[in-house]
C-alpha atoms as a PDB file:
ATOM      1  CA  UNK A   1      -5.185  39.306 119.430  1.00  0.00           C
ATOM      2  CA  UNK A   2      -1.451  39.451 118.845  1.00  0.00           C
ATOM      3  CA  UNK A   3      -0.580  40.971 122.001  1.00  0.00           C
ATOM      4  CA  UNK A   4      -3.027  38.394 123.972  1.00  0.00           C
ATOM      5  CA  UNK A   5      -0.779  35.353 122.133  1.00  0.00           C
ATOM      6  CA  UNK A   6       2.767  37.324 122.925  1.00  0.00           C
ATOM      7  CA  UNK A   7       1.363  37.418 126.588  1.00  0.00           C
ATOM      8  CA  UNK A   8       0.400  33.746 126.711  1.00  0.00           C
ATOM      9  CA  UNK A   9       4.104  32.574 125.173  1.00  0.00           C
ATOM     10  CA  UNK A  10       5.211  34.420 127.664  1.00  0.00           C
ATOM     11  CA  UNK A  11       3.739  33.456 130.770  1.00  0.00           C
ATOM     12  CA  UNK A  12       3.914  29.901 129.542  1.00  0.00           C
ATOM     13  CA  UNK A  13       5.858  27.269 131.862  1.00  0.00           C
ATOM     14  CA  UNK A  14       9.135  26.007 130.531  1.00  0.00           C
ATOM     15  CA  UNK A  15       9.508  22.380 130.372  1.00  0.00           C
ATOM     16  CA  UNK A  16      11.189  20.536 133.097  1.00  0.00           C
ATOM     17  CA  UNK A  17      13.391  17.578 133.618  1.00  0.00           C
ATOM     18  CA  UNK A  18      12.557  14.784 134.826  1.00  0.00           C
ATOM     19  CA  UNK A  19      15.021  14.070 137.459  1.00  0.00           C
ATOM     20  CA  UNK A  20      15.879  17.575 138.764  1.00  0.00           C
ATOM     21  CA  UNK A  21      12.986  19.812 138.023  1.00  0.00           C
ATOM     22  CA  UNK A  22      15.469  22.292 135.691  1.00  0.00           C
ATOM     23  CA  UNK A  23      14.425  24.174 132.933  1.00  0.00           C
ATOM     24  CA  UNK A  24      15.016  22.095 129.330  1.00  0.00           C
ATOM     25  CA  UNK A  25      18.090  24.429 128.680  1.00  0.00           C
ATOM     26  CA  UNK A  26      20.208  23.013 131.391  1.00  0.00           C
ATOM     27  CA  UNK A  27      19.506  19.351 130.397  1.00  0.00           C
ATOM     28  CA  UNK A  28      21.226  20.681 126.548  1.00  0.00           C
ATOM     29  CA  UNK A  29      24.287  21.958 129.448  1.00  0.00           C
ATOM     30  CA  UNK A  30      24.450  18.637 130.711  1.00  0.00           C
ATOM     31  CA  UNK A  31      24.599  17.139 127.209  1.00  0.00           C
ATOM     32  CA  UNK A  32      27.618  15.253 126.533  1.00  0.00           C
ATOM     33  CA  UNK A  33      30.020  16.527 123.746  1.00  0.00           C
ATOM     34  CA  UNK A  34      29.505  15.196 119.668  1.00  0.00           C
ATOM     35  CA  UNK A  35      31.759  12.550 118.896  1.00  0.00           C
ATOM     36  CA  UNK A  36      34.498  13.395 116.326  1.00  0.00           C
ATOM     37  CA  UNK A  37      35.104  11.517 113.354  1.00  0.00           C
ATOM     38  CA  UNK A  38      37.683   8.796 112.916  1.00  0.00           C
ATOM     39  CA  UNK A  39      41.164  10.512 110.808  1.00  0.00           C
ATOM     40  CA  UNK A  40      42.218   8.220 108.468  1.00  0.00           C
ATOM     41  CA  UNK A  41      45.881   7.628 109.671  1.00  0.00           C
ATOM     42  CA  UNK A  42      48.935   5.238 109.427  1.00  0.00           C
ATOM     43  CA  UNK A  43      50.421   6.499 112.723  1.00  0.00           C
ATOM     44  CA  UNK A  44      50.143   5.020 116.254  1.00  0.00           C
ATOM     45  CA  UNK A  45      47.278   3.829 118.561  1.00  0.00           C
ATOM     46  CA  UNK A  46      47.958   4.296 122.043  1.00  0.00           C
ATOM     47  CA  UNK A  47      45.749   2.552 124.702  1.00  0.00           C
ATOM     48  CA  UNK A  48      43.241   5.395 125.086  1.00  0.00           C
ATOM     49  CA  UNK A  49      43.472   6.930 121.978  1.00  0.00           C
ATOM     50  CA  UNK A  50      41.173   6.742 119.317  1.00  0.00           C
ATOM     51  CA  UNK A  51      42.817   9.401 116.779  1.00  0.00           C
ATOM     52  CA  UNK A  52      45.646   9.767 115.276  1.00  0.00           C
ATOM     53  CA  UNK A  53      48.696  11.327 116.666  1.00  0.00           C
ATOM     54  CA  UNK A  54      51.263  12.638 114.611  1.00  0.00           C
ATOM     55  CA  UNK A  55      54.241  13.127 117.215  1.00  0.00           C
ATOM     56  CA  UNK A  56      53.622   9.154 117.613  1.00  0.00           C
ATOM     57  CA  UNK A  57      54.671   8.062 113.569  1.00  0.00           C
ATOM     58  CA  UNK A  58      58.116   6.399 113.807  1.00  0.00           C
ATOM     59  CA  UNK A  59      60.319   8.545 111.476  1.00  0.00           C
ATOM     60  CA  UNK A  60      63.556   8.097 109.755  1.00  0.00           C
ATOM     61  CA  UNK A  61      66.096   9.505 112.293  1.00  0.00           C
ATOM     62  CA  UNK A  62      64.432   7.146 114.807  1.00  0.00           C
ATOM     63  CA  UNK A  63      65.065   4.380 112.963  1.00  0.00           C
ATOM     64  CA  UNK A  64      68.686   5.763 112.532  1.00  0.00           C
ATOM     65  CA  UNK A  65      68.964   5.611 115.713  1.00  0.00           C
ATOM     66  CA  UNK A  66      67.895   2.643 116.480  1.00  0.00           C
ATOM     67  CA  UNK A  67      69.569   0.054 114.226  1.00  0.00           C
ATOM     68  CA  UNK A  68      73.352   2.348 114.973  1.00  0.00           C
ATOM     69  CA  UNK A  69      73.560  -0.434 117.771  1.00  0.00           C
ATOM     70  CA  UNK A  70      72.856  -3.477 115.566  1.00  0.00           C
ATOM     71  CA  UNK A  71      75.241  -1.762 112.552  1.00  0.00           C
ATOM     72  CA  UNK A  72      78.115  -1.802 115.064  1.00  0.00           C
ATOM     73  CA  UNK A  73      77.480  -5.187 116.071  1.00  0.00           C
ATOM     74  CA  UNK A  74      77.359  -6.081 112.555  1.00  0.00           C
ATOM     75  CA  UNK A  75      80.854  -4.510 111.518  1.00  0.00           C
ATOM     76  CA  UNK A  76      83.023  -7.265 113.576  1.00  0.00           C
ATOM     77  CA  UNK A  77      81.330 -10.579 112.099  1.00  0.00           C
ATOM     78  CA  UNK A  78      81.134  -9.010 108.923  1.00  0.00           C
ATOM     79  CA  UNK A  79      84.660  -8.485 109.179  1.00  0.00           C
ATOM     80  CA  UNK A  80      85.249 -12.240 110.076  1.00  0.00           C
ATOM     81  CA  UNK A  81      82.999 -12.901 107.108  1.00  0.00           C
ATOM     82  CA  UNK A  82      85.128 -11.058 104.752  1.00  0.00           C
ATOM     83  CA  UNK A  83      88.228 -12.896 106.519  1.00  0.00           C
ATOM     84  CA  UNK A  84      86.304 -16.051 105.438  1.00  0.00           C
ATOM     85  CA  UNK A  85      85.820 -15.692 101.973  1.00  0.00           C
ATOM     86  CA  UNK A  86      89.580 -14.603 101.421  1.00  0.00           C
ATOM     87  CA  UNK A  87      90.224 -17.782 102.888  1.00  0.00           C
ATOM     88  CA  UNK A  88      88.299 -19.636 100.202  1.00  0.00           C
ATOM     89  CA  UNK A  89      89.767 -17.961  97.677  1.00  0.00           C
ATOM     90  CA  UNK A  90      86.751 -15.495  96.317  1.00  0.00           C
ATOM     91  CA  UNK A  91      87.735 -12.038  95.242  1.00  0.00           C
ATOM     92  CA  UNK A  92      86.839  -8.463  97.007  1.00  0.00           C
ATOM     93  CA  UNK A  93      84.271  -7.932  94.932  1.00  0.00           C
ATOM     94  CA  UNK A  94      82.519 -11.196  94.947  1.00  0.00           C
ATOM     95  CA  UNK A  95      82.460 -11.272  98.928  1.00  0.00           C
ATOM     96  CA  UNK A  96      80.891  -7.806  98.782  1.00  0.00           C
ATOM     97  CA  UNK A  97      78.400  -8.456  96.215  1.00  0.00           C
ATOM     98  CA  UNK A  98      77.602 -11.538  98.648  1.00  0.00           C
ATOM     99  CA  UNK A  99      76.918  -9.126 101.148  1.00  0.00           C
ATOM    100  CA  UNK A 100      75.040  -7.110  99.075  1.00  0.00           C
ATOM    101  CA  UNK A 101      72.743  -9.131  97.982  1.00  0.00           C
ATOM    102  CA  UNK A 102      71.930 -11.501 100.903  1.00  0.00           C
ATOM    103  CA  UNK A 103      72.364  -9.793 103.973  1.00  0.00           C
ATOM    104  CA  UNK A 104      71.622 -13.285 106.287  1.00  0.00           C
ATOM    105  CA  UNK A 105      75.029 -13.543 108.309  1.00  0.00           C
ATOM    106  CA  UNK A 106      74.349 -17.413 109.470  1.00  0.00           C
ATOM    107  CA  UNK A 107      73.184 -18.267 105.849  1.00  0.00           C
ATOM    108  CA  UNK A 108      76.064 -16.439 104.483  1.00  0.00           C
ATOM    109  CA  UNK A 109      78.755 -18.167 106.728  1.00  0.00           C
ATOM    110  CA  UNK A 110      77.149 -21.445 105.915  1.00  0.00           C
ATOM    111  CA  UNK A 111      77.279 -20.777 101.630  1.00  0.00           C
ATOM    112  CA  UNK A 112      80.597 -19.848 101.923  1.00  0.00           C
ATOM    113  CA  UNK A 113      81.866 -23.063 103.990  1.00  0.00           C
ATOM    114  CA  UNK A 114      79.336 -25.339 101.832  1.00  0.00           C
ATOM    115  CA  UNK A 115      81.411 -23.584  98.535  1.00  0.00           C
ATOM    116  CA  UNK A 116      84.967 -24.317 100.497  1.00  0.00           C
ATOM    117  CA  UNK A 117      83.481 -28.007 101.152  1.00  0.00           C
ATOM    118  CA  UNK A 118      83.056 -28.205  96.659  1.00  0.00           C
ATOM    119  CA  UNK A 119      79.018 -29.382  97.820  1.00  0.00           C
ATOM    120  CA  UNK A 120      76.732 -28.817  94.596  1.00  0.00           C
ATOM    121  CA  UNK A 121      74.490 -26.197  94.324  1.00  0.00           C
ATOM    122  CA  UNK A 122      71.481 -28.284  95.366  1.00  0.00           C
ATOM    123  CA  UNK A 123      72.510 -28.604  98.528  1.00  0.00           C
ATOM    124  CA  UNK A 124      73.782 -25.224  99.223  1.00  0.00           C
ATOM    125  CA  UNK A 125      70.857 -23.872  98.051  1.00  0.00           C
ATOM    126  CA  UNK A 126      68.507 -26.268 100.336  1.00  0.00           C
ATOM    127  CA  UNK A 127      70.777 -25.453 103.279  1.00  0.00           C
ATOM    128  CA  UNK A 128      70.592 -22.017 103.017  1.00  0.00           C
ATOM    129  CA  UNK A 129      66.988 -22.065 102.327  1.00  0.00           C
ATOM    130  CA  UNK A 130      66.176 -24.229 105.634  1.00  0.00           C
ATOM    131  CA  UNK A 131      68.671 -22.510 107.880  1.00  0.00           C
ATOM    132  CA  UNK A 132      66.700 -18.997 106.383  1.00  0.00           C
ATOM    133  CA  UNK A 133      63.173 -20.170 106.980  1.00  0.00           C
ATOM    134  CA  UNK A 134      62.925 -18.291 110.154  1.00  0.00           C
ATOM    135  CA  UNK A 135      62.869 -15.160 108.390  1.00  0.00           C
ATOM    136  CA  UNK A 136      59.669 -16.191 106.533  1.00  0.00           C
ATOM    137  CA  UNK A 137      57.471 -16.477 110.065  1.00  0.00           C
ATOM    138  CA  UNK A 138      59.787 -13.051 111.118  1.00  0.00           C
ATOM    139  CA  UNK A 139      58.506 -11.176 107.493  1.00  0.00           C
ATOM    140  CA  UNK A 140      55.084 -12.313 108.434  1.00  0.00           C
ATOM    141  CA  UNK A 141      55.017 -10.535 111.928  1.00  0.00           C
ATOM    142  CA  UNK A 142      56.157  -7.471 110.732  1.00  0.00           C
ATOM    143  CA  UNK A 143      54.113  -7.352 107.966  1.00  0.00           C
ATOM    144  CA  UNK A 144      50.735  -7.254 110.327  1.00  0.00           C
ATOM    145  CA  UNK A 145      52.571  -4.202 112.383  1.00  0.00           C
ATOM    146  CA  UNK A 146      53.400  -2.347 109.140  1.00  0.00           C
ATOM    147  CA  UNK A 147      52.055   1.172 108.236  1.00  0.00           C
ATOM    148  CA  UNK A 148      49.495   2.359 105.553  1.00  0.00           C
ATOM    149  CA  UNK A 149      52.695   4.266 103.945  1.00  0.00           C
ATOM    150  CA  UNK A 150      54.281   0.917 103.529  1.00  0.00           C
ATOM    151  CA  UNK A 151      52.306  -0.852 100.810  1.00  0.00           C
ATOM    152  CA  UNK A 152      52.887  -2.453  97.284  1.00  0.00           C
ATOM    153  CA  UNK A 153      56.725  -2.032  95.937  1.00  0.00           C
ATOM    154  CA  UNK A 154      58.037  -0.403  99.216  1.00  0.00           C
ATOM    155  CA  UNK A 155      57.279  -4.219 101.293  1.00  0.00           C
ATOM    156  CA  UNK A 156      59.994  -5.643  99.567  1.00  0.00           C
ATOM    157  CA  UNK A 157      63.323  -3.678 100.809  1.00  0.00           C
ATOM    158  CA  UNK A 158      61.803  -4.195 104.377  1.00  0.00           C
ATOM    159  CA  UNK A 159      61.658  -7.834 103.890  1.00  0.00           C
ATOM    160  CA  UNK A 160      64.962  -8.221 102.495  1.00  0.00           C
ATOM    161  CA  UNK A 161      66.586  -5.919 105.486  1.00  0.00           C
ATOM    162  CA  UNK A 162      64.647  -8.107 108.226  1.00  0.00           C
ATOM    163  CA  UNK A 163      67.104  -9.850 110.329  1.00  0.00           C
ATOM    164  CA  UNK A 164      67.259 -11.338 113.954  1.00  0.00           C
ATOM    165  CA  UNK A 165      68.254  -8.262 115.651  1.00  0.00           C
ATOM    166  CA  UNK A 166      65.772  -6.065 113.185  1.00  0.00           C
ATOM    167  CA  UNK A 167      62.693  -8.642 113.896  1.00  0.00           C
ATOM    168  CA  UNK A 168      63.995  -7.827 117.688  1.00  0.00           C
ATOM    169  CA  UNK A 169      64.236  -4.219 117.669  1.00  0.00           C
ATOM    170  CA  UNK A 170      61.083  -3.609 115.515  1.00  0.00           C
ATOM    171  CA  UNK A 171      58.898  -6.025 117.659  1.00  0.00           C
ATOM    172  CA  UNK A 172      59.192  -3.637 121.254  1.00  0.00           C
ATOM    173  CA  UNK A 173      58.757  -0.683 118.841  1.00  0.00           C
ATOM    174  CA  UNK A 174      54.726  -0.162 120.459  1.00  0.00           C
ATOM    175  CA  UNK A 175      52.726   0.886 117.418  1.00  0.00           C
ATOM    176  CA  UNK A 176      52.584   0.980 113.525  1.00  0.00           C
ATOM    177  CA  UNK A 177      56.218   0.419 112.052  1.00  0.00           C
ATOM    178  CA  UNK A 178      56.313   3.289 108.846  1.00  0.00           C
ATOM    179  CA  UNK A 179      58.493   3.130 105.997  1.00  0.00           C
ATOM    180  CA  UNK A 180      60.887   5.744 106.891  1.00  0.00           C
ATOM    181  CA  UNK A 181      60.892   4.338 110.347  1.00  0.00           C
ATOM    182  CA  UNK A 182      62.136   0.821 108.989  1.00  0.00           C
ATOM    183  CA  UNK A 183      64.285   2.274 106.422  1.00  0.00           C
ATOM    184  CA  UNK A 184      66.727   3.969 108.913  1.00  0.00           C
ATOM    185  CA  UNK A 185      66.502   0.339 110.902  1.00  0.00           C
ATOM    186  CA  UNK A 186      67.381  -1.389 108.278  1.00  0.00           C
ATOM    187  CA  UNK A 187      69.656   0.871 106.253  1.00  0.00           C
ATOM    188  CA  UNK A 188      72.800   1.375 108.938  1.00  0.00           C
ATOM    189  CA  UNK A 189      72.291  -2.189 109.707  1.00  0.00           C
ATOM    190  CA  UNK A 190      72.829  -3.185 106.407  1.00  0.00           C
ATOM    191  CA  UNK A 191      75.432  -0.589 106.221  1.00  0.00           C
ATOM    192  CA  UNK A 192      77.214  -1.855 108.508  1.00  0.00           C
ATOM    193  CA  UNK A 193      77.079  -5.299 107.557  1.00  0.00           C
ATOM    194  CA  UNK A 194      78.348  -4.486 104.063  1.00  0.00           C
ATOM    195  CA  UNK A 195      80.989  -2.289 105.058  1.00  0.00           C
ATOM    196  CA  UNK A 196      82.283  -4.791 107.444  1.00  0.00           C
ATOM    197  CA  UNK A 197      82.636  -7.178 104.849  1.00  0.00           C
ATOM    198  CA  UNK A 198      84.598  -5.154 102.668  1.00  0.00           C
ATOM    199  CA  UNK A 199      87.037  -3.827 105.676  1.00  0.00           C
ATOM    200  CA  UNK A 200      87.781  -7.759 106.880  1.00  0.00           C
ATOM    201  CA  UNK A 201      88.625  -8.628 103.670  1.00  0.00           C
ATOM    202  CA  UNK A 202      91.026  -5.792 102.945  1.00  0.00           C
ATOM    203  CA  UNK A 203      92.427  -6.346 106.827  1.00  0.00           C
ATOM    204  CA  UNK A 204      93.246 -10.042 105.482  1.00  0.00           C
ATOM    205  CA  UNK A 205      95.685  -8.760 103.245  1.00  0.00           C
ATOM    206  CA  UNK A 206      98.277  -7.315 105.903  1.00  0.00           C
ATOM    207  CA  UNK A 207      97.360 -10.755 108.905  1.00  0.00           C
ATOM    208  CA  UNK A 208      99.476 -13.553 108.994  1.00  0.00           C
ATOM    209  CA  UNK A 209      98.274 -16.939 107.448  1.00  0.00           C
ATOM    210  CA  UNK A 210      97.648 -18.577 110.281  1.00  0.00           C
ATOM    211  CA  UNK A 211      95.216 -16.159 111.565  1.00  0.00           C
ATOM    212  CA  UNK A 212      93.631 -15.890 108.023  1.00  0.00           C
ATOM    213  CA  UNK A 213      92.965 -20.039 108.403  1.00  0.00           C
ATOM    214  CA  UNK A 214      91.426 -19.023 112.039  1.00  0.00           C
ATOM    215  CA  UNK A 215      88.742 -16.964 110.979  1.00  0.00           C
ATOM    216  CA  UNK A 216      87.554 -20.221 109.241  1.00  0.00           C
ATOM    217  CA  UNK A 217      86.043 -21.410 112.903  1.00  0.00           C
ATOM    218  CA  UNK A 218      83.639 -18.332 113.203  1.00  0.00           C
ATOM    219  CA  UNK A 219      80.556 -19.415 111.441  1.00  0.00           C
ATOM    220  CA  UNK A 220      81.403 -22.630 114.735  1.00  0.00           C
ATOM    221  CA  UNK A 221      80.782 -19.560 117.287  1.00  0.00           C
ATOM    222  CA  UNK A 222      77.939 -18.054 115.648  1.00  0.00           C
ATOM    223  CA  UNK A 223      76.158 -21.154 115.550  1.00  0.00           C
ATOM    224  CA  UNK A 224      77.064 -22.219 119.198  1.00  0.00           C
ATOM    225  CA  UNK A 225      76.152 -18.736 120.594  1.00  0.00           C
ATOM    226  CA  UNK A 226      72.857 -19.661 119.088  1.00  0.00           C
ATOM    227  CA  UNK A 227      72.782 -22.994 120.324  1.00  0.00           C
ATOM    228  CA  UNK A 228      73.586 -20.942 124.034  1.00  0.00           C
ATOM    229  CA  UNK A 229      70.433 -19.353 123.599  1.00  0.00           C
ATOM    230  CA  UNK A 230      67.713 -21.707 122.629  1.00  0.00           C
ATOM    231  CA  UNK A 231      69.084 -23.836 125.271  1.00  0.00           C
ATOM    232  CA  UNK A 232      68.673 -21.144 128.182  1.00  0.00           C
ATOM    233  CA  UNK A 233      64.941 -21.456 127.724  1.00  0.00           C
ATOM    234  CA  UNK A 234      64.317 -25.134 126.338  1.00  0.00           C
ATOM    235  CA  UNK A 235      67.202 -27.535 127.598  1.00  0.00           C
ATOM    236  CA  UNK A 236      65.707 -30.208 125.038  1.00  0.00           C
ATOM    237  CA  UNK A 237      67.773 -28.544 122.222  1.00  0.00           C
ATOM    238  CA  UNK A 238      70.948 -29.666 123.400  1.00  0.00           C
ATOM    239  CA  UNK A 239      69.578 -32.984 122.131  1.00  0.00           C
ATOM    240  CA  UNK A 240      68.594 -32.016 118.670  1.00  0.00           C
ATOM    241  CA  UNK A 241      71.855 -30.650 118.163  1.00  0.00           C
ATOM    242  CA  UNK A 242      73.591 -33.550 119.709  1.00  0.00           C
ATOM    243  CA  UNK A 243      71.447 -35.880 117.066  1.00  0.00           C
ATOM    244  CA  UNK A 244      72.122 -33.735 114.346  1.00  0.00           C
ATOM    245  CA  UNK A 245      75.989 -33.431 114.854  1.00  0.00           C
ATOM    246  CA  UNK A 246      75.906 -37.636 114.826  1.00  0.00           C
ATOM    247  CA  UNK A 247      74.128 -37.939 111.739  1.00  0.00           C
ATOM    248  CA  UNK A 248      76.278 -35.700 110.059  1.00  0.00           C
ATOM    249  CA  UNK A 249      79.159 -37.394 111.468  1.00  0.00           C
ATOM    250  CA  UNK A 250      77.643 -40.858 110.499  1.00  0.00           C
ATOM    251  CA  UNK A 251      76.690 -39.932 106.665  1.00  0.00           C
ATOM    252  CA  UNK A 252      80.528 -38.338 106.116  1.00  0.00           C
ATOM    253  CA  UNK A 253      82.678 -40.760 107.958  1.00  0.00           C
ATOM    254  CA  UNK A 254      80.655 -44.068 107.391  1.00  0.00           C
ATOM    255  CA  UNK A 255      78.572 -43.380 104.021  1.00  0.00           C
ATOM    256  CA  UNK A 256      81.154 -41.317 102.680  1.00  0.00           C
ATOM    257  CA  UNK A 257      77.866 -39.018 101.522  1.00  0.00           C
ATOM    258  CA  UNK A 258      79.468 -35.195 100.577  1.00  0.00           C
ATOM    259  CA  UNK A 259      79.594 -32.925 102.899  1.00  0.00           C
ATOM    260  CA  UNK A 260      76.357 -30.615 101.054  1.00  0.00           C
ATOM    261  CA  UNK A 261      74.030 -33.507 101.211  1.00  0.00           C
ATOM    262  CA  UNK A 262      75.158 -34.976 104.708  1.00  0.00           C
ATOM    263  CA  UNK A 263      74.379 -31.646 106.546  1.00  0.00           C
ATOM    264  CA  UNK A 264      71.510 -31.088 104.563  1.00  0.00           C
ATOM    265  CA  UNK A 265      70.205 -34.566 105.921  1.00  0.00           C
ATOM    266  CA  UNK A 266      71.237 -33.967 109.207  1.00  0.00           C
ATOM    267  CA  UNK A 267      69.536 -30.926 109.283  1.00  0.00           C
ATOM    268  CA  UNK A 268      66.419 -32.920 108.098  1.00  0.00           C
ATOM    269  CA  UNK A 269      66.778 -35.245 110.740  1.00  0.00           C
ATOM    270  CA  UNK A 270      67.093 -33.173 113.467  1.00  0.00           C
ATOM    271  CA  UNK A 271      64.627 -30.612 112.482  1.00  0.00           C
ATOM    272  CA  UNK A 272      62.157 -33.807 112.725  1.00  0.00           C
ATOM    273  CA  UNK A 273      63.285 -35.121 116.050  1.00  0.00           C
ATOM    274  CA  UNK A 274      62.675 -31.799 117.294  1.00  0.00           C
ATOM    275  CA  UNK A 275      59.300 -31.330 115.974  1.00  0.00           C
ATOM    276  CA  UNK A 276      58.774 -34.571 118.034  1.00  0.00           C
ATOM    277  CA  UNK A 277      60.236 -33.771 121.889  1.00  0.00           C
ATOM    278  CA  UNK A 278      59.918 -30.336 121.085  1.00  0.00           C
ATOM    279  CA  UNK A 279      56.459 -29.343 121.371  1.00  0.00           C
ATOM    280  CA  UNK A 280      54.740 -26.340 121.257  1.00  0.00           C
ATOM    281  CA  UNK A 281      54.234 -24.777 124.896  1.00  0.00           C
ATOM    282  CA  UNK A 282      50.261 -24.544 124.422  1.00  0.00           C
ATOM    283  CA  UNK A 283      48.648 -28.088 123.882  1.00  0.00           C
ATOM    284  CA  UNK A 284      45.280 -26.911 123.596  1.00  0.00           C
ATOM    285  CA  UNK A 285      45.850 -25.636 120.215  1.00  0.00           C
ATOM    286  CA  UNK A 286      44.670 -22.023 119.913  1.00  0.00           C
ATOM    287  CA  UNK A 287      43.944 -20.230 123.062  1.00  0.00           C
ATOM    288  CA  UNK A 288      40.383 -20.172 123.952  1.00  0.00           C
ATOM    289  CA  UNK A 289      38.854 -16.227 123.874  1.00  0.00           C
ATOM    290  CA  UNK A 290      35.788 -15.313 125.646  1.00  0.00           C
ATOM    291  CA  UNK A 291      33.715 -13.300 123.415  1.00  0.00           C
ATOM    292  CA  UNK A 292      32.650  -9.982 125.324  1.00  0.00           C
ATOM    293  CA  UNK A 293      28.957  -8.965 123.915  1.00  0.00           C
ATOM    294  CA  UNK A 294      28.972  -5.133 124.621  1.00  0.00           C
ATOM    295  CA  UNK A 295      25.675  -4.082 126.504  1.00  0.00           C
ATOM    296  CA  UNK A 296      23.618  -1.137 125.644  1.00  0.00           C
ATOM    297  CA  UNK A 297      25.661   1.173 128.218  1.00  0.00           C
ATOM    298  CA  UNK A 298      29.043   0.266 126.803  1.00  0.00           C
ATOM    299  CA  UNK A 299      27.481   0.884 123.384  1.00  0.00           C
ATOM    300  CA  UNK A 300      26.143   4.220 124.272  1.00  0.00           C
ATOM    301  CA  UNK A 301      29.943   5.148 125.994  1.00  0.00           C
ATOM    302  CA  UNK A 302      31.887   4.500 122.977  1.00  0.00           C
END
């Protein structure tokens, strides 16, 4: 009886496909391979990959390297900075504890010719605040593109080192921005920012007078080489400014306002007039997204 059943297994046909007519064994040959599972990660995604590389994860020498550029850049205003607050009469170690605790170069040029102008503290601290708002919007960006390593307590030294040129550089980075990655970004440019403050005002001690009461006219170029550049792309801009230099002309010369309040209402004013002939570029509000519904193929291929 038992060799009768051995024969029978045996002898028995093997089951078949049913597109080719192969045995059962070359259909689990055909079989595509398991999926693997997800690794939890805080490094980069590239376009076709679904798992985490670590070769990808920004580190700290690549941030280094990256913000050496926008520390040398830094050193030379900073310098005129530190010319600046000779100028006004603050000491070596009050112009490099500015530095050290603001880090906004246009903000910083403004306080210090708002203090030379004797306006209150109400409206150097409103000034300050609008002509720093950007970085709110900038903080905000970054802050979607950040790493799981950055989280809690270690957010708030990137947001006090973001800056034009750091918002700049860190946006074309492609991928998740990590800690160490942002630090080295940051750090030389804030190195060099700091430095340069403390070099320009030492310099001022050995340059004639005259050129001392020059460096007053930077925080003019600064502003215009930004004016330069929002009016390559939107030629409208030339008239905000325009508005905003008459009403500050207006409220100094004809209401005798100070000169805190009068820019602070300028700036007001034009920021307004803007908002009005300066519109955003898409009308429609948000874009409009066509919801893809993924098929029972597509489902089955990812």
């Amino acid at each position: 009886m038992f060799r009768s059943a051995t024969v029978s297994l045996i002898h028995a046909p093997l089951p078949q496909c049913a597109d080719r007519g192969r045995p059962f064994l070359s259909q689990k040959r055909n079989a595509s391979p398991p999926r693997l599972p997800r690794i939890p990660h805080f490094g980069y995604y590239g376009n076709t990959m679904n798992h985490y590389n670590p070769s990808y994860a920004p580190t700290l020498g690549q941030g280094f390297r990256a913000g050496v550029p926008i520390g040398v850049g830094y050193f030379p205003t900073a310098m005129a900075f530190g010319l600046v607050c000779r100028d006004i009469g603050l000491s070596l170690a009050q112009a490099v504890t500015f530095s050290l605790t603001n880090f906004a170069g246009s903000g910083q040029f403004l306080a210090v010719n708002l203090i030379a102008a004797k306006a209150t503290a109400a409206a150097l601290f409103l000034g300050v605040l609008m002509i720093n708002l950007r970085y709110m919007f900038m903080g905000a960006a970054i802050a979607g593109r950040l790493a799981e390593d950055a989280i809690g307590g270690k957010r708030l030294p990137i947001a006090f080192g973001t800056t034009d040129e750091v918002f700049s550089v860190s946006a074309l980075r492609p991928g998740k921005l990590t800690f160490p990655y942002m630090m080295g970004l940051e750090g030389i440019a804030y190195a060099g920012w700091v430095a340069g403050t403390a070099v320009g005002f030492l310099v001022g001690t050995i340059l004639p007078y005259a050129v001392q009461r020059a460096a007053a006219v930077t925080i003019y170029a600064m502003f215009a080489s930004l004016l330069v550049q929002e009016v390559k792309t939107n030629r409208t801009a030339i008239l905000v400014a325009g508005l905003s230099a008459i009403l500050n002309s207006l409220f100094v010369c004809i209401a005798g306002m100070p000169v805190g309040w009068s820019f602070v209402l300028a700036m007001l004013g034009g920021t307004i007039f803007g908002a009005w002939v300066m519109p955003d570029s898409d009308e429609d509000g948000q874009e409009k997204c066509e919801e893809i519904q993924p098929d029972a193929k597509s489902e089955a291929l990812v």
